[in-house]
PDB file of N, CA and C in Angstrom:
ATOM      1  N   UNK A   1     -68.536  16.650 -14.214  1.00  0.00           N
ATOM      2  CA  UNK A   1     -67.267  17.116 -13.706  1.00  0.00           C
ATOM      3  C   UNK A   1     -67.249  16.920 -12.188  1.00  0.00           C
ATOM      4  N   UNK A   2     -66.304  16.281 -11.678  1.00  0.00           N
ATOM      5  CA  UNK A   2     -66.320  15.885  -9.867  1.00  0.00           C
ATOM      6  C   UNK A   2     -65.945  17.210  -9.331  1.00  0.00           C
ATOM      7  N   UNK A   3     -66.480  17.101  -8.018  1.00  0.00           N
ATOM      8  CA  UNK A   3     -66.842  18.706  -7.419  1.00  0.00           C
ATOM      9  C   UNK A   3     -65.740  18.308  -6.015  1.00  0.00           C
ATOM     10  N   UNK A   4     -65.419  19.318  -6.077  1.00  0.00           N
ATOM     11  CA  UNK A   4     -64.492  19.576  -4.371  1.00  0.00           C
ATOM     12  C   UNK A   4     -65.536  19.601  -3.116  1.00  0.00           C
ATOM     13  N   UNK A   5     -65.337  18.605  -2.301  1.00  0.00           N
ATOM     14  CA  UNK A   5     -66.401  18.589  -1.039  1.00  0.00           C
ATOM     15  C   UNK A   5     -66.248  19.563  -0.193  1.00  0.00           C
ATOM     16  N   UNK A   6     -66.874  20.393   0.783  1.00  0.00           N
ATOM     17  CA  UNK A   6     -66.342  21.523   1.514  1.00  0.00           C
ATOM     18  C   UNK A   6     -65.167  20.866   2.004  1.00  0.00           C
ATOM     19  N   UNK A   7     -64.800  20.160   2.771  1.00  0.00           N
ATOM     20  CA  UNK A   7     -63.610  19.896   3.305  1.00  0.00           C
ATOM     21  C   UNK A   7     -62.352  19.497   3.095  1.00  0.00           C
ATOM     22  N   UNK A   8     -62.605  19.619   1.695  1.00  0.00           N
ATOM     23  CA  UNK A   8     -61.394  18.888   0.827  1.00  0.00           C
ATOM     24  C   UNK A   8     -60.476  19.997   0.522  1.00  0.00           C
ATOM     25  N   UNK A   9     -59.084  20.174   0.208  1.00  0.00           N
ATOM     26  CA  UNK A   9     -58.408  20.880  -0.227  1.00  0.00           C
ATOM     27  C   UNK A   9     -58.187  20.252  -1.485  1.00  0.00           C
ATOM     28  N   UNK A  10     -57.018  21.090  -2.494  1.00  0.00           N
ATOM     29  CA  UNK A  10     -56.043  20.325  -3.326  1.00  0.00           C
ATOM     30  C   UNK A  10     -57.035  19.668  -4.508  1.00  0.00           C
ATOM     31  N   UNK A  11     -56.294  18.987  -5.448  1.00  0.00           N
ATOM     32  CA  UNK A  11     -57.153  18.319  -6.636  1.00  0.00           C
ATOM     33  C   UNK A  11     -58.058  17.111  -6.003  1.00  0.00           C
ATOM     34  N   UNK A  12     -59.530  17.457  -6.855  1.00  0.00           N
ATOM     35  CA  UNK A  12     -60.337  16.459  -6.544  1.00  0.00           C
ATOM     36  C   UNK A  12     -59.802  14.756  -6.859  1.00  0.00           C
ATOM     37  N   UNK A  13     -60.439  14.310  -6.045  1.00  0.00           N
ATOM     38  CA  UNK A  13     -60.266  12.870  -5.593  1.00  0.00           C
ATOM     39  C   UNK A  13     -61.515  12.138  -6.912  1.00  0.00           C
ATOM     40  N   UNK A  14     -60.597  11.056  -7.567  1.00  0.00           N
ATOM     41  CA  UNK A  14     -61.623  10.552  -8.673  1.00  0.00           C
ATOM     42  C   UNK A  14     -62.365   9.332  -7.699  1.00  0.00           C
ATOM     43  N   UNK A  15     -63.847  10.174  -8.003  1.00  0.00           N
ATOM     44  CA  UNK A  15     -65.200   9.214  -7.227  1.00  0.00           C
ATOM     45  C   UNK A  15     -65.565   7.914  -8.669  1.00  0.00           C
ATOM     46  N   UNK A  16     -65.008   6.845  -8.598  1.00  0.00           N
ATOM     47  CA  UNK A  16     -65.695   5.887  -9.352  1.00  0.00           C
ATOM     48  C   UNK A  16     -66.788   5.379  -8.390  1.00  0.00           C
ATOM     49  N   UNK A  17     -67.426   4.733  -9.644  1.00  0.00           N
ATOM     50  CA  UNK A  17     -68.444   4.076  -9.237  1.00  0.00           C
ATOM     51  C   UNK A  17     -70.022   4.444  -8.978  1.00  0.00           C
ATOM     52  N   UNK A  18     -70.114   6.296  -9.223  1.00  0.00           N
ATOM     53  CA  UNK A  18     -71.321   6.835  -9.436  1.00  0.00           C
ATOM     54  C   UNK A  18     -71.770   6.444 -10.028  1.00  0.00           C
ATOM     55  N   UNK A  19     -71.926   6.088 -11.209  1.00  0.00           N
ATOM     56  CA  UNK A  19     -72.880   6.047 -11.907  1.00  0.00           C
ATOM     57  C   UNK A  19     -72.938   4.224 -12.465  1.00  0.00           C
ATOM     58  N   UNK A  20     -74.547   4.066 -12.942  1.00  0.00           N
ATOM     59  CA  UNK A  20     -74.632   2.638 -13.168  1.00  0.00           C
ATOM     60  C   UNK A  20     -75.811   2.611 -14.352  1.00  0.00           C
ATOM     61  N   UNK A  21     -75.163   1.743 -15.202  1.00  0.00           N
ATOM     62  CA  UNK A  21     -76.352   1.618 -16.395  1.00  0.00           C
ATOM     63  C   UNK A  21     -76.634   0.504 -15.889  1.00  0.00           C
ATOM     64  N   UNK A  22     -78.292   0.241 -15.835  1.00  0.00           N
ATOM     65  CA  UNK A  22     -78.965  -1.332 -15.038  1.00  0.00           C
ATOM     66  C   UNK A  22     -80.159  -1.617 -16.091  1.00  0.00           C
ATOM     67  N   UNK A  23     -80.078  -2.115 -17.099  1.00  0.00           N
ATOM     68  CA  UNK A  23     -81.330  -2.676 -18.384  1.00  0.00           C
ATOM     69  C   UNK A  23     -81.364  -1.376 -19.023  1.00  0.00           C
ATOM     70  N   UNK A  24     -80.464  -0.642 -19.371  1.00  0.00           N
ATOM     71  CA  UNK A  24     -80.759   0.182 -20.355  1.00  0.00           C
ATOM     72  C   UNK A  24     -80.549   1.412 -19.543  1.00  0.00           C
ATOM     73  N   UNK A  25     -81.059   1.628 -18.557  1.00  0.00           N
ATOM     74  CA  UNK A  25     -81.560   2.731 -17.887  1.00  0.00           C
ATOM     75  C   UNK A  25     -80.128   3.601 -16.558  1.00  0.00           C
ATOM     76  N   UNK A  26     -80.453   4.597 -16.884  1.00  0.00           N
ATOM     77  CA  UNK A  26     -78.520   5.293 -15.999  1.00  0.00           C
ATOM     78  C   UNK A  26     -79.383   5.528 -14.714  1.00  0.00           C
ATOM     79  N   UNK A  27     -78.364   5.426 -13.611  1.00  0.00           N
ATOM     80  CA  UNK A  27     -78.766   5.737 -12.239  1.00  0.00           C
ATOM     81  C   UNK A  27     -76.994   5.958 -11.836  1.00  0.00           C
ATOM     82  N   UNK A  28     -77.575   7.212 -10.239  1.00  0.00           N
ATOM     83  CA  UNK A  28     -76.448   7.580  -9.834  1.00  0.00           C
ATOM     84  C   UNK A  28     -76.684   7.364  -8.495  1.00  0.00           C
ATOM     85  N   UNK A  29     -75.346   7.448  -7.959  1.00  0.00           N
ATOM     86  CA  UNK A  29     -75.220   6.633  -6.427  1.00  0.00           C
ATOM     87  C   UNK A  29     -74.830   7.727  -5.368  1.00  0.00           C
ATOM     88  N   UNK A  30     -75.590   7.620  -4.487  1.00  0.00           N
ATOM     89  CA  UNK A  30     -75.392   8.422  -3.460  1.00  0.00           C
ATOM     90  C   UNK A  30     -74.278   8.087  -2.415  1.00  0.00           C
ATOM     91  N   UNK A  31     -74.181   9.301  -1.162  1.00  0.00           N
ATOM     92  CA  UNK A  31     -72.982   8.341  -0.439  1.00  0.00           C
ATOM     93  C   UNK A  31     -73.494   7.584   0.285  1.00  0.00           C
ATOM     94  N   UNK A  32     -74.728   7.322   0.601  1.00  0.00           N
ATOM     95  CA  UNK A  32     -75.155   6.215   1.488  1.00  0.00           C
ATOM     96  C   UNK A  32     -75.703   4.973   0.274  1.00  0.00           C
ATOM     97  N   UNK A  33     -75.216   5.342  -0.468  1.00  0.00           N
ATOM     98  CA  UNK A  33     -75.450   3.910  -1.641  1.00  0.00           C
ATOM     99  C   UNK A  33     -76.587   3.510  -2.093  1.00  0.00           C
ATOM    100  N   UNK A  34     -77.542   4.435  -2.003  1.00  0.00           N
ATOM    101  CA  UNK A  34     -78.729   4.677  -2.873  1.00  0.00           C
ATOM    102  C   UNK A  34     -78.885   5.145  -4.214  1.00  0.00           C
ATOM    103  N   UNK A  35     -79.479   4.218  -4.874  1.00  0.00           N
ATOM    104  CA  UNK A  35     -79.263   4.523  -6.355  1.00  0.00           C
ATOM    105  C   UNK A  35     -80.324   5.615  -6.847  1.00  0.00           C
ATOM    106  N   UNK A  36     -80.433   6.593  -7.600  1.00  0.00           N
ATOM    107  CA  UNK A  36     -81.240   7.723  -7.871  1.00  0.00           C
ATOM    108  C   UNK A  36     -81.538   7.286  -9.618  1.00  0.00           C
ATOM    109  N   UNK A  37     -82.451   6.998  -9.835  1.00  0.00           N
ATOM    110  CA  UNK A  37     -82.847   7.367 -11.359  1.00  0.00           C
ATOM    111  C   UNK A  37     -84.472   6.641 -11.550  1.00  0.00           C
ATOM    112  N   UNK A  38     -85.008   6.245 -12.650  1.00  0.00           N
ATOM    113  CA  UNK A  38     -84.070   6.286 -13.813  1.00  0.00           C
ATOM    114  C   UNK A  38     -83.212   7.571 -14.785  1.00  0.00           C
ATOM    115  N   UNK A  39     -82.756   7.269 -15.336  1.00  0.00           N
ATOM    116  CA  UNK A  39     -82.453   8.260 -16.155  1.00  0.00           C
ATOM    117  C   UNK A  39     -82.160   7.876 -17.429  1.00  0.00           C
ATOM    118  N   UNK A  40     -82.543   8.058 -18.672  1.00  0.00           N
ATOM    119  CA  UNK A  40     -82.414   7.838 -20.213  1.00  0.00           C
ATOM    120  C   UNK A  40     -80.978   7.438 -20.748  1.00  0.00           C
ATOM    121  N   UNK A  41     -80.122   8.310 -20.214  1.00  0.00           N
ATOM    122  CA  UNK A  41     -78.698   8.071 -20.526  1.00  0.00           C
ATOM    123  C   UNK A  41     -78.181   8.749 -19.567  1.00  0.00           C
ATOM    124  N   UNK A  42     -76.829   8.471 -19.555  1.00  0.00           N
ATOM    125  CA  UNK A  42     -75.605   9.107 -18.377  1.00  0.00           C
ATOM    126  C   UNK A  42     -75.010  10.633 -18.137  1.00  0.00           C
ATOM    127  N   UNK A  43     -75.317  11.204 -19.647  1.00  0.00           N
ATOM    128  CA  UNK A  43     -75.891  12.422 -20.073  1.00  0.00           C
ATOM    129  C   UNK A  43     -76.507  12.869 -18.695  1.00  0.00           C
ATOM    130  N   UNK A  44     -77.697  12.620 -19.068  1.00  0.00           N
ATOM    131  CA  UNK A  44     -79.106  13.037 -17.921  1.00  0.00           C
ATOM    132  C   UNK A  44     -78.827  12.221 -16.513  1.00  0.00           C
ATOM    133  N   UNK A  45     -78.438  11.441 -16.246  1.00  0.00           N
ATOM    134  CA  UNK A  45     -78.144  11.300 -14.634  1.00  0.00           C
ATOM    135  C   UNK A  45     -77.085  12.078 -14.317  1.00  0.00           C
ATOM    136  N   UNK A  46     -75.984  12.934 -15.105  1.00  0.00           N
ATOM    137  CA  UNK A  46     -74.926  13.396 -14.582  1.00  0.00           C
ATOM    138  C   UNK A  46     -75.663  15.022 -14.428  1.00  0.00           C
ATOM    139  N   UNK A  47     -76.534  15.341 -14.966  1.00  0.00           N
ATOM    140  CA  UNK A  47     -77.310  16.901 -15.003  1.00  0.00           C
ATOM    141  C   UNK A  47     -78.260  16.376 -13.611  1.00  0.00           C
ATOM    142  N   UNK A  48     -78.613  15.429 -13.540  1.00  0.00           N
ATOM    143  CA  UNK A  48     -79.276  15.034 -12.578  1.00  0.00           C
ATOM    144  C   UNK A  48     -78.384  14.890 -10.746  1.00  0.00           C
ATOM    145  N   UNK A  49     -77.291  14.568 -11.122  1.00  0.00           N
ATOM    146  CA  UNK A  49     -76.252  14.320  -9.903  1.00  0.00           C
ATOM    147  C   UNK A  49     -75.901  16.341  -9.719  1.00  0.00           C
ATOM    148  N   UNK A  50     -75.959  16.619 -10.641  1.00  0.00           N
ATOM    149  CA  UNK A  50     -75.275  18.474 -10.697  1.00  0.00           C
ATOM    150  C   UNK A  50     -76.311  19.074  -9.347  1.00  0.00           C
ATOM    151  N   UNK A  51     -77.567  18.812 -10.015  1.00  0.00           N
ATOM    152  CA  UNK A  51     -78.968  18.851  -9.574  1.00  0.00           C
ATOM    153  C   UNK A  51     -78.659  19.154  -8.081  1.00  0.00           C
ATOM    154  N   UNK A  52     -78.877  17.324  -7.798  1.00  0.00           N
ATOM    155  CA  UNK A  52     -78.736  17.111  -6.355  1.00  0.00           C
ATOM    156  C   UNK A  52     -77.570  17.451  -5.766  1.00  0.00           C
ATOM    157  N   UNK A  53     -76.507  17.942  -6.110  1.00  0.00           N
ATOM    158  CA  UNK A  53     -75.399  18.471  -5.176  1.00  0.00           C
ATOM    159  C   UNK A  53     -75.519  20.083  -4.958  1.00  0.00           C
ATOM    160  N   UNK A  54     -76.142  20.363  -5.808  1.00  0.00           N
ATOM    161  CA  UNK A  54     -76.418  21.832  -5.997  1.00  0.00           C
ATOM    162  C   UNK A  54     -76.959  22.130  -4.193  1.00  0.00           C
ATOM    163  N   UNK A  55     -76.451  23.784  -3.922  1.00  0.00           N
ATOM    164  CA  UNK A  55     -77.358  23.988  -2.601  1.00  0.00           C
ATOM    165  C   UNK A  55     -78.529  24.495  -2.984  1.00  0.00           C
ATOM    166  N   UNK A  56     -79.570  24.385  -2.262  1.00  0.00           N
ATOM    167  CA  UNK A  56     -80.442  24.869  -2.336  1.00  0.00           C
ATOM    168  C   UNK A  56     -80.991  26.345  -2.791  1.00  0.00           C
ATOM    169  N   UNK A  57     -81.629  26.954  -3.454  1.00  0.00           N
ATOM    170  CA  UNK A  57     -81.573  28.299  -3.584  1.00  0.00           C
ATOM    171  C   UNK A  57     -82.656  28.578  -2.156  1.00  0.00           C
ATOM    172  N   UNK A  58     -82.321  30.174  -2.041  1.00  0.00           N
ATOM    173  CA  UNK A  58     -83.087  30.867  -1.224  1.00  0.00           C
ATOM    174  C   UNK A  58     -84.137  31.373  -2.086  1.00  0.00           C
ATOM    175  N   UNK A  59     -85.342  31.393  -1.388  1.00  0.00           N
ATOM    176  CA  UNK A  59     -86.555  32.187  -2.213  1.00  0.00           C
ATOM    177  C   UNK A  59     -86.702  33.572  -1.309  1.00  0.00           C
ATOM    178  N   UNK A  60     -86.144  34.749  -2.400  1.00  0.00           N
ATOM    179  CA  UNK A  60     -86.444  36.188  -1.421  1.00  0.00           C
ATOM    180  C   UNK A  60     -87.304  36.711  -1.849  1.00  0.00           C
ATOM    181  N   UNK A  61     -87.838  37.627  -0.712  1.00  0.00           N
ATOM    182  CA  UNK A  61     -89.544  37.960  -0.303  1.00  0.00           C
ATOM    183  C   UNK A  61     -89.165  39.326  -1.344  1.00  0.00           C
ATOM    184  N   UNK A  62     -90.195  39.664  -1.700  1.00  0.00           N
ATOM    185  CA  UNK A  62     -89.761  40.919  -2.942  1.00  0.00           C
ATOM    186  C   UNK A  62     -90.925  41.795  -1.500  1.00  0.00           C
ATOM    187  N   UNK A  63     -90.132  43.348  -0.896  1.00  0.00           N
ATOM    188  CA  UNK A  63     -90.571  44.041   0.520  1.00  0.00           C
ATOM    189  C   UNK A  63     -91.947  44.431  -0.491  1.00  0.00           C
ATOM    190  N   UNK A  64     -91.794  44.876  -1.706  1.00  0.00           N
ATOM    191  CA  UNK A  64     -92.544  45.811  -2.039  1.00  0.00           C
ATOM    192  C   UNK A  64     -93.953  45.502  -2.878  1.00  0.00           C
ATOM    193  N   UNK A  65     -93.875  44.280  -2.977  1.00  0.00           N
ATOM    194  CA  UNK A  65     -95.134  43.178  -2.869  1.00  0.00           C
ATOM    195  C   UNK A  65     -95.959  43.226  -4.598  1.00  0.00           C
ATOM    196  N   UNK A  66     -94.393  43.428  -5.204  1.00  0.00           N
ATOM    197  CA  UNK A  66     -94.884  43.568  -6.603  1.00  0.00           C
ATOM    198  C   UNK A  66     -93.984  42.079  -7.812  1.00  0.00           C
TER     199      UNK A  66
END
């Protein structure tokens, strides 16, 4: 599902061209046009693209050391 960029308002803008099957194998495209995979099917590079857009989580310190 295409994601709203922070700066975007209004309905998302359709991104073609992410994704690429190359001998079998799915890969997804970054914005500097680096291809990311392999990946088995388009299935799994699109859980894989979720992945990498995702922010980062925070790891919190538990105070009480249990």
């Amino acid at each position: 599902m295409p994601r709203r960029r922070r700066d975007e308002n209004g309905l998302v803008p359709h991104r073609n061209g992410r994704f690429h099957c190359i001998n079998q194998q799915w890969f997804f495209a970054t914005r500097e046009q680096r291809l990311v995979g392999p990946y088995r099917d388009q299935d799994e590079a699109e859980a894989a693209l979720e992945n990498w857009l995702a922010p980062p989580r925070t790891h919190r310190i538990n105070r009480f050391g249990s």
